[in-house]
Protein backbone atom coordinates (compact mmCIF):
# COMPACT_ATOMS: atom_id res chain seq x y z
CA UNK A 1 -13.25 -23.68 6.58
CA UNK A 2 -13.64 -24.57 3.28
CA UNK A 3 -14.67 -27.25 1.18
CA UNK A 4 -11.94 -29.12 0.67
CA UNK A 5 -10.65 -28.87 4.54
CA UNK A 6 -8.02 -26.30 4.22
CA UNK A 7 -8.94 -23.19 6.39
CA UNK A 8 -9.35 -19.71 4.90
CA UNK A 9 -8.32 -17.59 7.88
CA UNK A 10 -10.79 -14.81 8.32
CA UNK A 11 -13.33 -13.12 6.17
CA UNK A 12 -12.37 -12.05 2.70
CA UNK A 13 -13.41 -8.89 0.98
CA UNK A 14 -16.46 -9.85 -1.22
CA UNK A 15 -15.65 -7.55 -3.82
CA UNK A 16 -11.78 -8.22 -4.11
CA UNK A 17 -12.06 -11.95 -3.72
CA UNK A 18 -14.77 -11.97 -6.07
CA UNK A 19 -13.03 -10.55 -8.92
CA UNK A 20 -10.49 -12.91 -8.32
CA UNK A 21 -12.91 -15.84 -8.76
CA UNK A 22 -13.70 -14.63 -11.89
CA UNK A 23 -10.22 -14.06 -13.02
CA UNK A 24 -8.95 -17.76 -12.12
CA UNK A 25 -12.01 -18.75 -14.06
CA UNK A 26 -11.26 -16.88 -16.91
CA UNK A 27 -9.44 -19.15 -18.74
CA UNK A 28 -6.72 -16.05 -19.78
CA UNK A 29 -3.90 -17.72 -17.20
CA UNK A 30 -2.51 -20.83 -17.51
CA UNK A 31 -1.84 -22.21 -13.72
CA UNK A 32 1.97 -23.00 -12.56
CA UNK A 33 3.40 -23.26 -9.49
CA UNK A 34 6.10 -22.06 -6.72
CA UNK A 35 6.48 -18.65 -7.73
CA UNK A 36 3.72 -15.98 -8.69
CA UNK A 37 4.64 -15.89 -12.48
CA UNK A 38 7.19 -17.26 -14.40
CA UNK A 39 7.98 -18.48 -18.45
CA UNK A 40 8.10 -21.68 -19.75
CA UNK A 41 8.31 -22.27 -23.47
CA UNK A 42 7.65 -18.59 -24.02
CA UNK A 43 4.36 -18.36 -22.00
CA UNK A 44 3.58 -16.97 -18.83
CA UNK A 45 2.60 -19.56 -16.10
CA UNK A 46 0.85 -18.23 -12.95
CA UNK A 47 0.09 -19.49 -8.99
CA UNK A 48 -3.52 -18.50 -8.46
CA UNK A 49 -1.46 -15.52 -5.75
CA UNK A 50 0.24 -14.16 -9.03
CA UNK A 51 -3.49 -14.50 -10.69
CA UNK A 52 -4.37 -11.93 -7.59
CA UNK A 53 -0.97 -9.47 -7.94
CA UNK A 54 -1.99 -9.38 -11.76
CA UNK A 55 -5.67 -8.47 -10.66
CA UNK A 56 -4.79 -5.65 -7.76
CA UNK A 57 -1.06 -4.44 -9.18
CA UNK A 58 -2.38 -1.30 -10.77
CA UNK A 59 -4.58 -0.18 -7.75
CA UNK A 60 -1.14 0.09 -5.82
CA UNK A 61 2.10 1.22 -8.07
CA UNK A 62 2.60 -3.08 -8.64
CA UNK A 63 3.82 -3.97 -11.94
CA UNK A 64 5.81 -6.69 -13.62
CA UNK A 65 9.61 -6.86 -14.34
CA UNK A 66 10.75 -9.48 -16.40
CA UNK A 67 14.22 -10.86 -14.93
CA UNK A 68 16.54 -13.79 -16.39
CA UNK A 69 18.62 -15.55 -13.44
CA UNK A 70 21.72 -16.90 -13.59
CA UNK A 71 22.37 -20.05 -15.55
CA UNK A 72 24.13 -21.65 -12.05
CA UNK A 73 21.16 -21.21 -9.77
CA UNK A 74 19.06 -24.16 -10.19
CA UNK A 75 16.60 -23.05 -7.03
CA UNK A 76 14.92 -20.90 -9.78
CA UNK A 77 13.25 -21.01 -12.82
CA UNK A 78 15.40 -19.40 -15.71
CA UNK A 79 13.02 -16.83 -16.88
CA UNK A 80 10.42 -15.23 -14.30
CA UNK A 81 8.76 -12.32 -13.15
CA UNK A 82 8.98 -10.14 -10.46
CA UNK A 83 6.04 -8.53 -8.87
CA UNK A 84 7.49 -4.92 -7.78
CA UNK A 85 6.46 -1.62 -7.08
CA UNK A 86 8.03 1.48 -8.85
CA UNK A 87 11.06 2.20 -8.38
CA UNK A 88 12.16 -1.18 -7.46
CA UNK A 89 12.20 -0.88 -4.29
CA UNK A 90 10.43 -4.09 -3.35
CA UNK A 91 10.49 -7.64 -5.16
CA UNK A 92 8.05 -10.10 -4.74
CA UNK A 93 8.50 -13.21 -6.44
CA UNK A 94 7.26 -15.63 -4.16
CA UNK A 95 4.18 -14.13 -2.34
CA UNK A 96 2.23 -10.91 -2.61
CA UNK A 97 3.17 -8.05 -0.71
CA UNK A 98 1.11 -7.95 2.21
CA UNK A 99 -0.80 -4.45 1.18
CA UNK A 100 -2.47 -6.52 -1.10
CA UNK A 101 -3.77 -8.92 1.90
CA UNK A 102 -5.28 -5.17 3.36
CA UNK A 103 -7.63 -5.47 -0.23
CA UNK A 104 -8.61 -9.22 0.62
CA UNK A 105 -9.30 -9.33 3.99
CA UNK A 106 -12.01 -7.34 5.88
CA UNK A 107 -10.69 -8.21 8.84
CA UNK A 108 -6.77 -8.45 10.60
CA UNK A 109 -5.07 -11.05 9.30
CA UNK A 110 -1.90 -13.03 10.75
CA UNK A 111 0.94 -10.78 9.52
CA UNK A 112 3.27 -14.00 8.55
CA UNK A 113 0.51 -15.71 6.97
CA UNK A 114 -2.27 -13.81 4.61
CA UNK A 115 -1.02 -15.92 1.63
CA UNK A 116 -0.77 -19.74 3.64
CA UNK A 117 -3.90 -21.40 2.61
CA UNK A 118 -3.66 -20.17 -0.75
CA UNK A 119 0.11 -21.50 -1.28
CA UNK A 120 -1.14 -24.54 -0.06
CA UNK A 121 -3.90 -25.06 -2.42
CA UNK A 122 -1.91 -24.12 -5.60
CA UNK A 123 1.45 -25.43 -4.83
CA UNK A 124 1.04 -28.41 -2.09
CA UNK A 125 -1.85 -29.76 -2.73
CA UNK A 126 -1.56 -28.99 -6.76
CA UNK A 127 -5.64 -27.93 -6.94
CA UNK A 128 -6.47 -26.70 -9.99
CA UNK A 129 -7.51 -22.82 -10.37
CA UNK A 130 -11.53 -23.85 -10.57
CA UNK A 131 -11.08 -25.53 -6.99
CA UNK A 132 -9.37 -22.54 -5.59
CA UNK A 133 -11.96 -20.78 -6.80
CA UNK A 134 -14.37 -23.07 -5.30
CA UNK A 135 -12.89 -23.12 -1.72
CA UNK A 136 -12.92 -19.04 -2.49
CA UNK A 137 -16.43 -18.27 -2.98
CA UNK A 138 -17.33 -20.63 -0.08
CA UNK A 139 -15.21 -18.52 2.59
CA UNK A 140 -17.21 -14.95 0.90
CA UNK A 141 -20.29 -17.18 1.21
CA UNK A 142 -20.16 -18.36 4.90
């Protein structure tokens, strides 16, 4: 449970979720919302998940792919990223793909939801990255 009620299902990889404190509190992303990365005015904006894909990309063939979408589809932003693994054979622009939960967890995880209490937090709720990282390093702590 953490801090600020909203449940982190099972126990999280110290190491992994550690590094991902540290990388929300780094100041070097500036938190958005709704999908992992995306541009607005020419800057990147990230949801703490994208923070995480950023973090654990490298370790599994994940890299970013700038796209532009279609003037006439207003259900996305104009200019994002995709979070894919080479050669494009999967696109992730709204959660992680789950191999990255495999790095997070220590334990099984619910298949459909690794990534729940997380999307809550940044996009629901609208915490800020420090809180995250606060409800974070209470689940590695309990």
């Amino acid at each position: 449970m953490s801090i600020y009620d909203v449940p982190i299902p099972n126990k999280l990889n110290t190491e992994t979720a550690t590094r991902w404190v540290a990388a929300l509190r780094s100041g070097n992303y500036q938190q958005g919302s709704c999908t992992l990365r995306r541009m607005v005015g020419g800057e990147s904006e990230w949801c703490c998940l994208g923070v995480l894909c950023d973090l654990l990309g490298d370790e599994f063939n994940y890299g970013w792919e700038f796209e532009m979408e279609p003037a006439d589809n207003p259900r996305r932003p104009l200019a994002q990223w995709s979070f894919t693994n080479h050669p494009n054979t999967s696109r992730y622009v709204n959660t992680p793909p789950n191999v990255l939960a495999h790095k997070l967890y220590d334990v099984p995880f619910e298949p459909m939801s690794p990534w729940a209490p997380f999307v809550r937090m940044n996009d629901t709720l609208g915490w800020t990255f420090d809180m995250i990282a606060d409800a974070i390093e209470e689940a590695i702590s309990s």
